[in-house]
Protein backbone atom coordinates (compact mmCIF):
# COMPACT_ATOMS: atom_id res chain seq x y z
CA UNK A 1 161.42 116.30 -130.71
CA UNK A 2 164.12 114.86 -128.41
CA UNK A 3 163.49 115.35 -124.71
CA UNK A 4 166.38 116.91 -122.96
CA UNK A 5 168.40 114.15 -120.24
CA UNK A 6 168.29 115.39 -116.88
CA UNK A 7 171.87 116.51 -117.17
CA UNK A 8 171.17 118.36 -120.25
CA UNK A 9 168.24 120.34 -118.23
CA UNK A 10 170.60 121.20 -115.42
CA UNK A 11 173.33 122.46 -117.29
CA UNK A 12 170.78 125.14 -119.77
CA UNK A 13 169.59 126.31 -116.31
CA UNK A 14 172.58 128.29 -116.74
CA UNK A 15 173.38 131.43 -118.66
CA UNK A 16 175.58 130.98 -121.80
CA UNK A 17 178.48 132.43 -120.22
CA UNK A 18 178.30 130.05 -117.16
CA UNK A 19 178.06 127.35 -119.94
CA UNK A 20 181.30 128.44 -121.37
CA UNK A 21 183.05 128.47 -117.86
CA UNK A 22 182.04 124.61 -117.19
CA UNK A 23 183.50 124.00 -120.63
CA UNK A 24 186.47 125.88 -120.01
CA UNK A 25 186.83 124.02 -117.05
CA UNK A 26 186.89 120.41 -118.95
CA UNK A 27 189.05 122.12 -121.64
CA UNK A 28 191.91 122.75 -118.93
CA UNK A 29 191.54 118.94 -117.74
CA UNK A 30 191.95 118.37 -120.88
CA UNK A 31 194.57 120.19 -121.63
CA UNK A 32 196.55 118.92 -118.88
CA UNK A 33 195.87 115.20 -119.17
CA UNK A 34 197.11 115.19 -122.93
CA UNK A 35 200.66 116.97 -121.33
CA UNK A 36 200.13 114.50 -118.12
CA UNK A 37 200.52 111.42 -119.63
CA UNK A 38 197.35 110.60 -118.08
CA UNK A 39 194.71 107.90 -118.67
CA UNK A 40 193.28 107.97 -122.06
CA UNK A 41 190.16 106.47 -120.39
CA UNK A 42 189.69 109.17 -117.88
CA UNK A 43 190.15 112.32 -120.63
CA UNK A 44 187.45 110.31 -123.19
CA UNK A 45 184.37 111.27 -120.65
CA UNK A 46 185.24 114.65 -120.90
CA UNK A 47 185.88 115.30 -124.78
CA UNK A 48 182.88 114.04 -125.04
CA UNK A 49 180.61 115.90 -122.56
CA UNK A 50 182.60 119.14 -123.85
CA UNK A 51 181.03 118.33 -127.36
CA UNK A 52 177.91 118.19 -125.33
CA UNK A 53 178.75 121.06 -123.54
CA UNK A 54 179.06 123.06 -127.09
CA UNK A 55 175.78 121.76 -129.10
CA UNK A 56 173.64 122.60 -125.86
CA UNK A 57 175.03 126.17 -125.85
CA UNK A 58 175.39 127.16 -129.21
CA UNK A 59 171.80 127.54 -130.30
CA UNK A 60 171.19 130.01 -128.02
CA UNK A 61 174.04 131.69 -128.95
CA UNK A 62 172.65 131.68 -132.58
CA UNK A 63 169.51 132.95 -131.09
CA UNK A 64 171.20 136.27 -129.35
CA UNK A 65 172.56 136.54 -132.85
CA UNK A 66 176.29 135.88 -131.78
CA UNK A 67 176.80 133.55 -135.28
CA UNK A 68 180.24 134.16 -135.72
CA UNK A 69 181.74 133.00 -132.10
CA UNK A 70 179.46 130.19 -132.05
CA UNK A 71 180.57 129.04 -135.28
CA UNK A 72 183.51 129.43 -133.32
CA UNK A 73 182.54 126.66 -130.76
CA UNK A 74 181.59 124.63 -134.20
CA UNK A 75 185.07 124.62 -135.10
CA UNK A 76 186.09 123.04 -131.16
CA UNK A 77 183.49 120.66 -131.78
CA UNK A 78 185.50 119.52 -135.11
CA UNK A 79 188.30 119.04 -133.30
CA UNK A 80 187.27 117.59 -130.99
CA UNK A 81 185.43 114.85 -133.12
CA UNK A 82 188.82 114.35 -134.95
CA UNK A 83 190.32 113.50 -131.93
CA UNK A 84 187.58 110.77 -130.65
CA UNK A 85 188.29 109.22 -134.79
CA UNK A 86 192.11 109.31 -133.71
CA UNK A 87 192.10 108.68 -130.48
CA UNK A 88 194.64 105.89 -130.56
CA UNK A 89 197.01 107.06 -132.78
CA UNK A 90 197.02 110.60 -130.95
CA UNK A 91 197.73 108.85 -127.81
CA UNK A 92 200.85 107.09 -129.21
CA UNK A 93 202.36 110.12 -131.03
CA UNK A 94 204.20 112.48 -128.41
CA UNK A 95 204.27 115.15 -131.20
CA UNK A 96 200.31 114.67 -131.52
CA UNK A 97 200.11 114.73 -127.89
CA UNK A 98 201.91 117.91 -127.81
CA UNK A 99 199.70 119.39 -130.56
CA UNK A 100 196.47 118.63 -128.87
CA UNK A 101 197.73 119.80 -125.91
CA UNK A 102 198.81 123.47 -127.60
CA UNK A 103 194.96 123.20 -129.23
CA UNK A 104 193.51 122.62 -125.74
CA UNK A 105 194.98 125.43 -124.31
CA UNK A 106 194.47 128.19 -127.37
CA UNK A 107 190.58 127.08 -127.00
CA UNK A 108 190.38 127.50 -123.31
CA UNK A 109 191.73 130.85 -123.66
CA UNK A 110 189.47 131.37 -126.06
CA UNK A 111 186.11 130.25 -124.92
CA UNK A 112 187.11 132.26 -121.51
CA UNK A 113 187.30 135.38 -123.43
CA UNK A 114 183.77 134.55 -125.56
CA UNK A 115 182.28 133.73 -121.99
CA UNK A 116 183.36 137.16 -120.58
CA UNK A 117 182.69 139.03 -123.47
CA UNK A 118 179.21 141.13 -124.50
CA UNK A 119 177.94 139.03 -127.91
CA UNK A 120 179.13 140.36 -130.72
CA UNK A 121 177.12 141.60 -133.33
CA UNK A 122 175.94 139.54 -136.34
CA UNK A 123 178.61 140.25 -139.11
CA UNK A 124 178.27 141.17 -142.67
């Protein structure tokens, strides 16, 4: 087994919904330096520590039997990954940009309501 980084520790002091709020933080930096026209270089840290963010929560999400929302997360994680394989070509496409951008903001609304909501229960 893998031991956890020092930064990893920190952040699963936390509860999962304080989890979620950190990455709904970095998904609203994210969101606005893809309609900022800001540094590629500066957004990159933060896609990936959201990714992070996600695999360090979900299992105990999975554990408190709340499958379907963090399947949920899964799915950010997906995109997320497709950006990082794109990056370049997102960067130079304004109608990318603008895409990412609308799929930054639909997940931070999003993980905000999973992080203030009860788990749900397992589904059938």
């Amino acid at each position: 087994m893998i031991e956890p980084t020092p930064e990893q520790q920190l952040f699963m002091q936390d509860d999962v919904s304080t989890r979620l709020h950190h990455l709904a933080s970095h998904l609203s930096q994210i969101q606005s330096f893809w309609t900022q026209n800001s540094s590629k270089d500066l957004m990159l840290p933060l896609v990936k520590e959201s990714r992070y963010f996600i695999e360090w929560t979900v299992p105990d999400m999975v554990k408190a039997d709340d499958i379907d929302r963090a399947c949920e997360l899964v799915d950010l994680v997906r995109l997320m990954t497709h950006w990082l394989f794109h990056w370049d070509e997102i960067w130079s496409d304004a109608q990318q940009k603008q895409a990412a951008a609308v799929a930054s903001g639909d997940w931070l609304r999003r993980v905000l309501e999973i992080a203030d909501t009860e788990p749900e229960p397992l589904s059938a």
